[in-house]
Protein backbone atom coordinates (compact mmCIF):
# COMPACT_ATOMS: atom_id res chain seq x y z
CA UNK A 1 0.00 0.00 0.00
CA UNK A 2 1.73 3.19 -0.99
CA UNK A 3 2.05 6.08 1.37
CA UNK A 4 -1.15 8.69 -0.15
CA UNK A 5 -3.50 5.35 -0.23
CA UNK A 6 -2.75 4.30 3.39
CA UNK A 7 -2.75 8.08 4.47
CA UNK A 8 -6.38 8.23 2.74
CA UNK A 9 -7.55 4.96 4.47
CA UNK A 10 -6.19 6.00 7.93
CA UNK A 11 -7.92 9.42 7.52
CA UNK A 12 -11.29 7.87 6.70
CA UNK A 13 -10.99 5.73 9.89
CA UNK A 14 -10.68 9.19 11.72
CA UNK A 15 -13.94 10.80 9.71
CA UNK A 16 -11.83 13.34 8.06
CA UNK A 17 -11.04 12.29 4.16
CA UNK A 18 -11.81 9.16 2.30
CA UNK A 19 -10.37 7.61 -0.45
CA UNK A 20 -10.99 10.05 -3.67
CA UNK A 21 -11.47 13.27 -1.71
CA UNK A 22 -9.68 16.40 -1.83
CA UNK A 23 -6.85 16.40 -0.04
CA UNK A 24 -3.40 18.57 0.73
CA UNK A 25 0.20 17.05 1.04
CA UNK A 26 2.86 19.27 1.58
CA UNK A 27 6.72 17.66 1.40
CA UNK A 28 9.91 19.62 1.47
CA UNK A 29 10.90 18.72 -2.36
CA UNK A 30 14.37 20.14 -2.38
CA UNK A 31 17.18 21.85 -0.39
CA UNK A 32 18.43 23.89 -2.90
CA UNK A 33 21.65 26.40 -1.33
CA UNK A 34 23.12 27.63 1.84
CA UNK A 35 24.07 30.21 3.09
CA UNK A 36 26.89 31.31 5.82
CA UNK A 37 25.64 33.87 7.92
CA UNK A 38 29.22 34.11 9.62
CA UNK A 39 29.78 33.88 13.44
CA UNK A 40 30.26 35.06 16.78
CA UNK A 41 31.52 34.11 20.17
CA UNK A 42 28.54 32.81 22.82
CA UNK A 43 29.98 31.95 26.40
CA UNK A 44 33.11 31.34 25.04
CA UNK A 45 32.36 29.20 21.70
CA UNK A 46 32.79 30.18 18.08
CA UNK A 47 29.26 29.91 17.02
CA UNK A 48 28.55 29.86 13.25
CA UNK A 49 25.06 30.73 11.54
CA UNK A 50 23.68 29.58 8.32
CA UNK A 51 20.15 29.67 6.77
CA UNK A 52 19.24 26.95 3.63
CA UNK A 53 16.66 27.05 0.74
CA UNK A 54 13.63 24.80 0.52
CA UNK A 55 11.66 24.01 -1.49
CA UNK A 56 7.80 22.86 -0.84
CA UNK A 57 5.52 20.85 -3.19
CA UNK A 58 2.07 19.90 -2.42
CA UNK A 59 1.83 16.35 -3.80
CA UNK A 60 -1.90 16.29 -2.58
CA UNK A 61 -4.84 17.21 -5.02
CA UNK A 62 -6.38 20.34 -3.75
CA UNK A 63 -4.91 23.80 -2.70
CA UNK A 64 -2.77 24.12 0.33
CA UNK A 65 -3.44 27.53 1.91
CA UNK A 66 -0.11 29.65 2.14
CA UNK A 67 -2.08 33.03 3.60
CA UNK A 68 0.14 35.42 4.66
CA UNK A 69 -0.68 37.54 7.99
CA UNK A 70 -2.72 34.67 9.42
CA UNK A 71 -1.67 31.07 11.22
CA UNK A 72 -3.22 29.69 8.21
CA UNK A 73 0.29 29.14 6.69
CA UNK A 74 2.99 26.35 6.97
CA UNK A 75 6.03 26.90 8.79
CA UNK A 76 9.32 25.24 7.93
CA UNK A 77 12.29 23.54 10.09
CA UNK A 78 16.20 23.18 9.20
CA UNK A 79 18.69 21.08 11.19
CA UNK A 80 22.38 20.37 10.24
CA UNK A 81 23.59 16.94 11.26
CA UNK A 82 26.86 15.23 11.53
CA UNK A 83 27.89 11.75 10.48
CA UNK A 84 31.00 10.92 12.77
CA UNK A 85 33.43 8.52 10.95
CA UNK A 86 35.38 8.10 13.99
CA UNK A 87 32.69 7.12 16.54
CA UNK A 88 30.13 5.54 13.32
CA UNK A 89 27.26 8.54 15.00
CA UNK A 90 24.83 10.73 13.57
CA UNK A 91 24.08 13.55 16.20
CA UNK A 92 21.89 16.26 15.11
CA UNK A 93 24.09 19.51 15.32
CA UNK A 94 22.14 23.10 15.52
CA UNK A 95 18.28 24.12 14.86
CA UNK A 96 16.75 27.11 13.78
CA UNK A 97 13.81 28.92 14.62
CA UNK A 98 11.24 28.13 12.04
CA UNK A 99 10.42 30.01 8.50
CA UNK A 100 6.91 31.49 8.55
CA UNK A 101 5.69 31.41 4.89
CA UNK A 102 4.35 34.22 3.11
CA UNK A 103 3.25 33.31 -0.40
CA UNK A 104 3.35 30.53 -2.85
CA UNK A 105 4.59 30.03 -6.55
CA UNK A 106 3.78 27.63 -8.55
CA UNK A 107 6.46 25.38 -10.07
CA UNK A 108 6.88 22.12 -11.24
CA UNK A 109 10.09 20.64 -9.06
CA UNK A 110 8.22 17.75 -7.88
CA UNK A 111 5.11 16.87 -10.06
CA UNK A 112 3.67 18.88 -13.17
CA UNK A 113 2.00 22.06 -11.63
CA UNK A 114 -1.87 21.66 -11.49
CA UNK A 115 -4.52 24.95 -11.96
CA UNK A 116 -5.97 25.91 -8.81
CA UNK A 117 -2.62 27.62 -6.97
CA UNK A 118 -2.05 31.52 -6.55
CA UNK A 119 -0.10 33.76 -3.86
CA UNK A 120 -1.94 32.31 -0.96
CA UNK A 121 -2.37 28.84 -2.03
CA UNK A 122 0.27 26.42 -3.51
CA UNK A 123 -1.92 24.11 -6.35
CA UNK A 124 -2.05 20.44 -6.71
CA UNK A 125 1.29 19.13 -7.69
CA UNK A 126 3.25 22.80 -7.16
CA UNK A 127 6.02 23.86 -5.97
CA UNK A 128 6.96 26.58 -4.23
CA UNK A 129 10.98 27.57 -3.71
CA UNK A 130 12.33 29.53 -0.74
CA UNK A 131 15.89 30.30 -0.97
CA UNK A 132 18.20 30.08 1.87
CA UNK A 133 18.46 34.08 1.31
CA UNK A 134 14.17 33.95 2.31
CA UNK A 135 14.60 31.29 4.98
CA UNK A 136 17.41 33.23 6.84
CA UNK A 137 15.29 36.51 6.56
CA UNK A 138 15.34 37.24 10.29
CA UNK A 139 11.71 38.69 10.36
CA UNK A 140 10.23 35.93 9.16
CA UNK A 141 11.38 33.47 11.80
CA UNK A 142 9.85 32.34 14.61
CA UNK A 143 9.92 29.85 17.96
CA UNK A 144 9.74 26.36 17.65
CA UNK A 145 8.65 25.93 20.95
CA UNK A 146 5.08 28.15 20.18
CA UNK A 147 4.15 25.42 17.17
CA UNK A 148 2.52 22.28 17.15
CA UNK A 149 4.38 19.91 15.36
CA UNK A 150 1.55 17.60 15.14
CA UNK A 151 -1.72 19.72 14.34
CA UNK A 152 0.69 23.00 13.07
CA UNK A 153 -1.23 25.11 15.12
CA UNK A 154 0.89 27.91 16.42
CA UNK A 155 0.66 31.03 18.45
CA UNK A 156 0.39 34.37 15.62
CA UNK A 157 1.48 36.26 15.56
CA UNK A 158 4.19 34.72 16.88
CA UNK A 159 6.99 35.67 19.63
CA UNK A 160 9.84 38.28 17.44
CA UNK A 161 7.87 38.65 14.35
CA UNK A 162 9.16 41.09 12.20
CA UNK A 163 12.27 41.19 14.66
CA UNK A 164 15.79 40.71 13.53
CA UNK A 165 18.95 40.91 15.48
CA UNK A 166 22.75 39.58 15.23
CA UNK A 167 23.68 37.73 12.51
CA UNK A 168 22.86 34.24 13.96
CA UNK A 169 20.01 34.92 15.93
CA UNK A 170 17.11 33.09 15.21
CA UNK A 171 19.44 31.22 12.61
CA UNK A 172 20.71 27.55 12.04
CA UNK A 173 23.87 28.03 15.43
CA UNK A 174 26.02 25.02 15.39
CA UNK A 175 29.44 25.28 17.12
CA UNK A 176 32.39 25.86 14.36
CA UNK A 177 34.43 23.34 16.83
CA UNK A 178 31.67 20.45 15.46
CA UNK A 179 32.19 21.10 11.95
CA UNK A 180 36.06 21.85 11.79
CA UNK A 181 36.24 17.99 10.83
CA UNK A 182 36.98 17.34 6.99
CA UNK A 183 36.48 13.39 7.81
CA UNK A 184 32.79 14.06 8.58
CA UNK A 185 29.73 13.65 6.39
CA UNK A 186 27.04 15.95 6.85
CA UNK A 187 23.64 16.36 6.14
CA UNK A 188 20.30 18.95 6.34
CA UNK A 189 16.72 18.39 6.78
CA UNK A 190 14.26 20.54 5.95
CA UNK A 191 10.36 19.88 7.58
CA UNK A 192 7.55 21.20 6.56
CA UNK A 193 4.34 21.31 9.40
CA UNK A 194 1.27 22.71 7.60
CA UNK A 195 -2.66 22.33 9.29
CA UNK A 196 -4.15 20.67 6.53
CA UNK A 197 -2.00 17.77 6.22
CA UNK A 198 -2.71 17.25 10.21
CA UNK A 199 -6.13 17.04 9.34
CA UNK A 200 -6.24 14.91 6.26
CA UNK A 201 -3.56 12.54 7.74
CA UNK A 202 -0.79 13.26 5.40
CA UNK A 203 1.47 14.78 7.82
CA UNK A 204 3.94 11.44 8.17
CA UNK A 205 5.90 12.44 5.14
CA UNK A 206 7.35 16.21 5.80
CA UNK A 207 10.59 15.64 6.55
CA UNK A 208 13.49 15.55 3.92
CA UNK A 209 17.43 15.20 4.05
CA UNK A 210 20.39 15.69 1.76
CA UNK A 211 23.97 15.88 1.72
CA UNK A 212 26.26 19.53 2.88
CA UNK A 213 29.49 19.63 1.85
CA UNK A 214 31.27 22.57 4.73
CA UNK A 215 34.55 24.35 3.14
CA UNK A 216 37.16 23.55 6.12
CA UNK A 217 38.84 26.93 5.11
CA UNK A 218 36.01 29.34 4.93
CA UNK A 219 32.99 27.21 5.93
CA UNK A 220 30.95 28.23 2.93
CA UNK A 221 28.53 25.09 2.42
CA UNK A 222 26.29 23.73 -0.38
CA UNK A 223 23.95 21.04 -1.05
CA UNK A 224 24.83 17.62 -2.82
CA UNK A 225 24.07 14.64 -4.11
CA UNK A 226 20.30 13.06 -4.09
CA UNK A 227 17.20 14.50 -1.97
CA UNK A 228 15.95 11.63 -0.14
CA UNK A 229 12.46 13.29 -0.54
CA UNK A 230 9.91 12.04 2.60
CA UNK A 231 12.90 10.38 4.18
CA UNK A 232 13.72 11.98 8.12
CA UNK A 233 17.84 12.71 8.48
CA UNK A 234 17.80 9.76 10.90
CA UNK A 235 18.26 7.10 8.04
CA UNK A 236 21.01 8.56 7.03
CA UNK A 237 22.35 6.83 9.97
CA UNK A 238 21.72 3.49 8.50
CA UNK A 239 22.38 4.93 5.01
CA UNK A 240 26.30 5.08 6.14
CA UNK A 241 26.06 1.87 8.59
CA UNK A 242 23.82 -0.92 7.32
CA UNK A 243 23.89 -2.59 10.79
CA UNK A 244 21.84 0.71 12.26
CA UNK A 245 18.66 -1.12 13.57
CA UNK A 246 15.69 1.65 12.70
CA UNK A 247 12.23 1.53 14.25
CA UNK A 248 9.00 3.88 13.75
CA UNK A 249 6.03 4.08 16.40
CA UNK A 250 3.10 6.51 16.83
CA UNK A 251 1.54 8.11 19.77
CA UNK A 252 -2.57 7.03 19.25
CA UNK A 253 -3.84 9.56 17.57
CA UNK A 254 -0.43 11.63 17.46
CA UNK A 255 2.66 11.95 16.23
CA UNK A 256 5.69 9.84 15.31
CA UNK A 257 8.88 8.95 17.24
CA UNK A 258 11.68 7.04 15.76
CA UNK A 259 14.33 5.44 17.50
CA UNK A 260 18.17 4.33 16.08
CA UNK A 261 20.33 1.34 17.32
CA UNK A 262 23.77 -0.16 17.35
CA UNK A 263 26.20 -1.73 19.07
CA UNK A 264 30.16 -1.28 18.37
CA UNK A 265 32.49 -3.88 19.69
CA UNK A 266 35.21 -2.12 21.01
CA UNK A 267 37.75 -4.97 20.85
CA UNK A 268 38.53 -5.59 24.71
CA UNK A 269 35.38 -7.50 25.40
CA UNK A 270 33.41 -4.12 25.61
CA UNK A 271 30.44 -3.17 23.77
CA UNK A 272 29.63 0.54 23.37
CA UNK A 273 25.41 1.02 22.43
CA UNK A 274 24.48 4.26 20.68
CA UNK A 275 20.49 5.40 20.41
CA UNK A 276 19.32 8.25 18.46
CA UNK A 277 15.75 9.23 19.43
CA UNK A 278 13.92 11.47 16.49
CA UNK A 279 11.29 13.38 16.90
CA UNK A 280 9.58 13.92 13.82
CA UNK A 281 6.39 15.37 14.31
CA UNK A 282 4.83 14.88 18.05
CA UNK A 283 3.54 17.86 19.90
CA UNK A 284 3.32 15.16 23.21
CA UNK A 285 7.48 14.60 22.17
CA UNK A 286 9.83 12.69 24.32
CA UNK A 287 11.24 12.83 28.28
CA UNK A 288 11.92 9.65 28.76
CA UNK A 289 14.38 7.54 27.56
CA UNK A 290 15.44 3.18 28.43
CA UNK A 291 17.16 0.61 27.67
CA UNK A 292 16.89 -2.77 29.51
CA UNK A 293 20.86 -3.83 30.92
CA UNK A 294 22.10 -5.83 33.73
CA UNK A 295 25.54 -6.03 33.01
CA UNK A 296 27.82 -3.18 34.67
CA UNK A 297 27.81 0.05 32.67
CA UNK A 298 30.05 3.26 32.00
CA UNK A 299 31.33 6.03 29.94
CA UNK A 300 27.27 6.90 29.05
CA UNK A 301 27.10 10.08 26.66
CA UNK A 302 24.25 12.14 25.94
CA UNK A 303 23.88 14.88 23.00
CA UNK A 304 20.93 17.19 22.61
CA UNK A 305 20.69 20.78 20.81
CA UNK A 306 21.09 23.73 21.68
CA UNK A 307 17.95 26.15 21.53
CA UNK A 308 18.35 30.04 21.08
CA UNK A 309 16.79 33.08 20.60
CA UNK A 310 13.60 34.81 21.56
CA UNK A 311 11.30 32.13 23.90
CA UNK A 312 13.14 29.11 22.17
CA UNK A 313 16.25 30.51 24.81
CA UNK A 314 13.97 29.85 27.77
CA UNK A 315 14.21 25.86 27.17
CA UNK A 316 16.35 24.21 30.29
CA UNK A 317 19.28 23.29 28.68
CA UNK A 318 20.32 20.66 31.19
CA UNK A 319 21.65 17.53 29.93
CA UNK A 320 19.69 14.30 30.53
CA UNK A 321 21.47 11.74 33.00
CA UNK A 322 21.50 8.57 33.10
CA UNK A 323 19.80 6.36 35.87
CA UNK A 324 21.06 2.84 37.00
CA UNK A 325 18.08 0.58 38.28
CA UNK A 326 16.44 -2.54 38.03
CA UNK A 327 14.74 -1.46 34.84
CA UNK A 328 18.06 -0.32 32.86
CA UNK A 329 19.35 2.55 32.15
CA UNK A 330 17.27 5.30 32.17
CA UNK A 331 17.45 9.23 30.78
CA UNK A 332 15.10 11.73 32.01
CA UNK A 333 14.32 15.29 31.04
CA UNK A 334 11.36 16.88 33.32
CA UNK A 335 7.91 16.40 32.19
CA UNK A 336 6.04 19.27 31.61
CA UNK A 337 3.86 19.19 34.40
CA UNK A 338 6.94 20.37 35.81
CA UNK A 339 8.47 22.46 33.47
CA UNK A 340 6.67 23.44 29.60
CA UNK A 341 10.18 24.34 28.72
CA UNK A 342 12.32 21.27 29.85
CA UNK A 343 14.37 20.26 27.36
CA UNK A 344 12.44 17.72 25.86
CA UNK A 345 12.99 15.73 23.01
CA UNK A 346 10.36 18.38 20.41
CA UNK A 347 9.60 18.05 16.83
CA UNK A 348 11.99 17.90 14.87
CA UNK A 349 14.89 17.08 16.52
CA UNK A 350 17.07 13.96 17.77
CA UNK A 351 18.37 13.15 20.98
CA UNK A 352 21.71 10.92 21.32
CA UNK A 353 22.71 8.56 24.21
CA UNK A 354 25.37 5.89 24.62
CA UNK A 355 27.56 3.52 27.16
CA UNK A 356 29.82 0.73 27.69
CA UNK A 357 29.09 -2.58 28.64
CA UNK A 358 31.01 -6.04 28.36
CA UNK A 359 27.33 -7.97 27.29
CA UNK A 360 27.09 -8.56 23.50
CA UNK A 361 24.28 -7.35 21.78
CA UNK A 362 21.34 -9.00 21.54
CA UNK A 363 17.62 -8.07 19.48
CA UNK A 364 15.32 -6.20 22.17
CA UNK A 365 13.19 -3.58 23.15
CA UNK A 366 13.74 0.10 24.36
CA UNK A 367 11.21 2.29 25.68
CA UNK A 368 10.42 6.45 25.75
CA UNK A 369 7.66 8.50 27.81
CA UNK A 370 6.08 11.34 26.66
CA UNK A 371 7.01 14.94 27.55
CA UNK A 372 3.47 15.89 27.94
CA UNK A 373 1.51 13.07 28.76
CA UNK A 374 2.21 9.78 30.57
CA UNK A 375 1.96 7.43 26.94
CA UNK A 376 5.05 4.94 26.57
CA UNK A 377 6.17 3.90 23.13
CA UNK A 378 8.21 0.61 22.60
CA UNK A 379 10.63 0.12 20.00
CA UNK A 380 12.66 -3.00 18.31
CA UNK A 381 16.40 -1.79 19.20
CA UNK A 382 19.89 -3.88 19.12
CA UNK A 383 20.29 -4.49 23.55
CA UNK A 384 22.97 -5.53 25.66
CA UNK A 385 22.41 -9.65 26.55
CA UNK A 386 20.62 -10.02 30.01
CA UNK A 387 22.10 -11.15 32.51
CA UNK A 388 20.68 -13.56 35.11
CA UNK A 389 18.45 -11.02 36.79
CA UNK A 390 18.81 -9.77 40.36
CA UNK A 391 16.79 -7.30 41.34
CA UNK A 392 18.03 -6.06 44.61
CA UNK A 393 21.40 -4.85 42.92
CA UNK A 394 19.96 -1.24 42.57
CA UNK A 395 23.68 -0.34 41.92
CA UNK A 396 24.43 -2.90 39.51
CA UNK A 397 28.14 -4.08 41.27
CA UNK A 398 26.90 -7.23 41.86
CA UNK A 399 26.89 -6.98 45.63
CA UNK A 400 24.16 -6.94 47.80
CA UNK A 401 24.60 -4.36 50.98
CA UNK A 402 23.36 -1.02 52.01
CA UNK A 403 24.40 1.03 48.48
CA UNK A 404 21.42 -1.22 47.30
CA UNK A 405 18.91 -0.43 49.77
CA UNK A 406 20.10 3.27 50.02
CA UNK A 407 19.25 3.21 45.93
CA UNK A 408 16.07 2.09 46.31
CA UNK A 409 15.01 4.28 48.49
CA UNK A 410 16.02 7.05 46.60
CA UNK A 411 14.31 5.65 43.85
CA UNK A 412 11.03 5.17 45.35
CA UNK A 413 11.09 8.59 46.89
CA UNK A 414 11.48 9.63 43.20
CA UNK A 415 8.69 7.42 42.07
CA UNK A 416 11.68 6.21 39.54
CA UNK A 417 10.64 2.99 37.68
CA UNK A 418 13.11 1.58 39.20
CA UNK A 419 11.70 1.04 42.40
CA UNK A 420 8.27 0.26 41.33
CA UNK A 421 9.06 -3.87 41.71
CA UNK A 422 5.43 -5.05 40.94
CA UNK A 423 5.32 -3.13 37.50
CA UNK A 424 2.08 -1.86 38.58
CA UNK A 425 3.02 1.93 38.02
CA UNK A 426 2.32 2.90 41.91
CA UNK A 427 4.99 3.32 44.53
CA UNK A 428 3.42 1.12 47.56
CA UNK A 429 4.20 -1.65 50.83
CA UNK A 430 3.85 -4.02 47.41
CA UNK A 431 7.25 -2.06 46.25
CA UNK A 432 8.89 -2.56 49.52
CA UNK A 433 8.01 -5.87 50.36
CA UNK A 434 9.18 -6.78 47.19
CA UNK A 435 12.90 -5.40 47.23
CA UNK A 436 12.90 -7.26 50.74
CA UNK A 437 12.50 -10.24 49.58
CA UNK A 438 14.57 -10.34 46.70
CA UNK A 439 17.17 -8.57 49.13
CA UNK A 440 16.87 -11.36 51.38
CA UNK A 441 16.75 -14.03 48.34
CA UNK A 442 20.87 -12.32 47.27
CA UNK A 443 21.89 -12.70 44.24
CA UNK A 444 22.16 -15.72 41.66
């Protein structure tokens, strides 16, 4: 079943479209140029700005509206990512804040352009080209943080319209320090988040990557090579390593998460495991983060990105550490029922963690936990071999005394998963009791 029939099925299930109706799809078609904005020094770092062209087509077979001066637009997202040859890891490197749209062409980059388009609507099989020049335009950019990556609703006008700065504020900022590496491949996605898809169910296919080539002298950059068209920049991660293990899962009703795997062997009996969590479109995003181990873990690493300017600087830009317990390994952000601007895994983007462990991998499951709800996804990922179990090692050294029980109780003051040792998602005597007894059973 191809991706516009199973989009028009899904959609009638929800009462919204059904197969032969109207209906809107935009993609990002093409990522054109680039442009280098330059740099300048943030808390002691050599930041460097750059804006790139997209281009949108609407693939669907109606108008998409493109009105200027109302939320009744799309808005458009570009990340630079880095393929590191040295540690085999895509990380996602710097964001911008996100290109408001203003008015629509109508070309033919994607499909042969259909009557029906105009200024404020891009027509059925159109395209529409902004050029990095348009998507840098510092008026025209806004928070990430005030859309909906889901339903595209957004606040408008929106926080700094019309309001420019420096000249990498509200700008693509990665750190020069991450791209002075000519052994690096890297990439760009551009995503487009536009209401109509949301509500015709063709909003699974916006995201788009392709190759940047970064001058190591002057750090000019272009485009190259294919457009993977509908394709998120996480699979360029298997693109470059085959043995990547790749899994897509959707909130109910929501949006999509996907989560990367591998495992390295590090030649000395150590494995090291390496997880990208992507984001691509989910409004409830991601603040949770595990993967089942019982062996002894270390050297864990965690990468996020950096948000800036206007509101988007408000988001807590505290790493994510990891948690030992009975469950795995665990990475936390707050939820937000704590905090609306922890720095939570949003739409998107792509979240990086990793360790060491001397298990060998094995096929399993990983788990994440919504930012703004309590849903839990599970995902087919490449796992460190289980150990024979014991429970009461909170600690994981294999050694049963008071480190253990001063773990747990630290974990079940914390409501962690880790103490909850009925799996019954409340923190109870039935929690207690348990970790007695297998405290008093020691270890295999």
């Amino acid at each position: 079943m191809n991706r516009l029939t199973l989009a028009a099925v899904l959609a009638a299930c929800t009462g919204t479209a059904t197969a032969g109706d109207l209906f809107t799809d935009v993609i990002c078609g093409a990522l054109p140029d680039v442009q280098n904005h330059g740099t300048r020094v943030v808390a002691g770092e050599t930041i460097r700005a750059y804006s790139v062209g997209t281009t949108a087509c609407n693939i669907g077979n109606m108008p998409a509206e493109w009105i200027d001066g109302t939320p009744n637009h799309p808005v458009i997202a570009v990340t630079i990512w880095k393929y590191d040859n040295e540690t085999e890891r895509l990380t996602q490197l710097g964001v911008t804040q996100v290109k408001h749209s203003f008015a629509s062409l109508q070309g033919n980059v994607c499909q042969p352009c259909q009557p029906g388009g105009d200024f404020s609507h891009l027509g059925p099989g159109c395209s529409d080209p902004y050029g990095a020049g348009l998507n840098g335009n510092q008026a025209d950019l806004g928070p990430r943080t005030e859309v909906n990556g889901f339903t595209a609703d957004f606040v408008y006008p929106y926080t700094g319209i019309n309001q420019g700065g420096n000249n990498i504020f509200k700008r693509i900022q990665v750190k020069q320090s991450d791209i002075a590496d000519s052994t690096a491949t890297y990439y760009v996605e551009g995503v487009y988040v536009h209401k109509q898809d949301s509500q015709f169910g063709t909003n699974f296919n916006n995201a788009t990557y392709r190759q940047l080539n970064i001058n190591q002298s002057s750090f000019n950059a272009n485009t190259t090579g294919t457009t993977f068209r509908e394709v998120p920049a996480i699979y360029a991660w298997q693109a470059q390593d085959p043995g990547v293990v790749i899994t897509e899962q959707d909130y109910p009703g929501e949006g999509r998460i996907i989560v990367a795997s591998k495992a390295t062997d590090l030649g000395d009996g150590n494995w090291r495991y390496d997880y990208g969590v992507y984001n691509q479109n989910s409004d409830l995003s991601v603040a949770s983060f595990n993967v089942p181990v019982t062996s002894a873990t270390s050297n864990f690493g965690f990468n996020d990105v950096t948000y800036h300017s206007t509101v988007d600087e408000n988001v807590n830009p505290t790493d994510w550490a990891p948690v030992e317990g009975v469950s795995g390994v665990t990475w936390n952000s707050e939820k937000a029922s704590e905090n609306l601007m922890g720095n939570a895994v949003r739409w998107g983007t792509m979240y990086n963690y990793w360790f060491t462990t001397n298990a060998a991998p094995t096929n399993g499951t990983v788990s994440t936990e919504a930012f703004k709800s309590n849903d839990t996804l599970s995902f087919a990922a490449i796992v460190p071999t289980a150990d024979s179990v014991c429970e009461a090692d909170m600690n994981g050294d294999d050694i049963l005394d008071f480190f253990d029980i001063s773990a747990f109780l630290t974990a079940y003051g914390n409501e962690d998963s880790a103490a909850d040792f009925n799996d019954d998602g409340l923190f109870d005597f039935f929690d207690v009791s348990g970790f007695l007894t297998a405290f008093s059973a020691g270890c295999p």
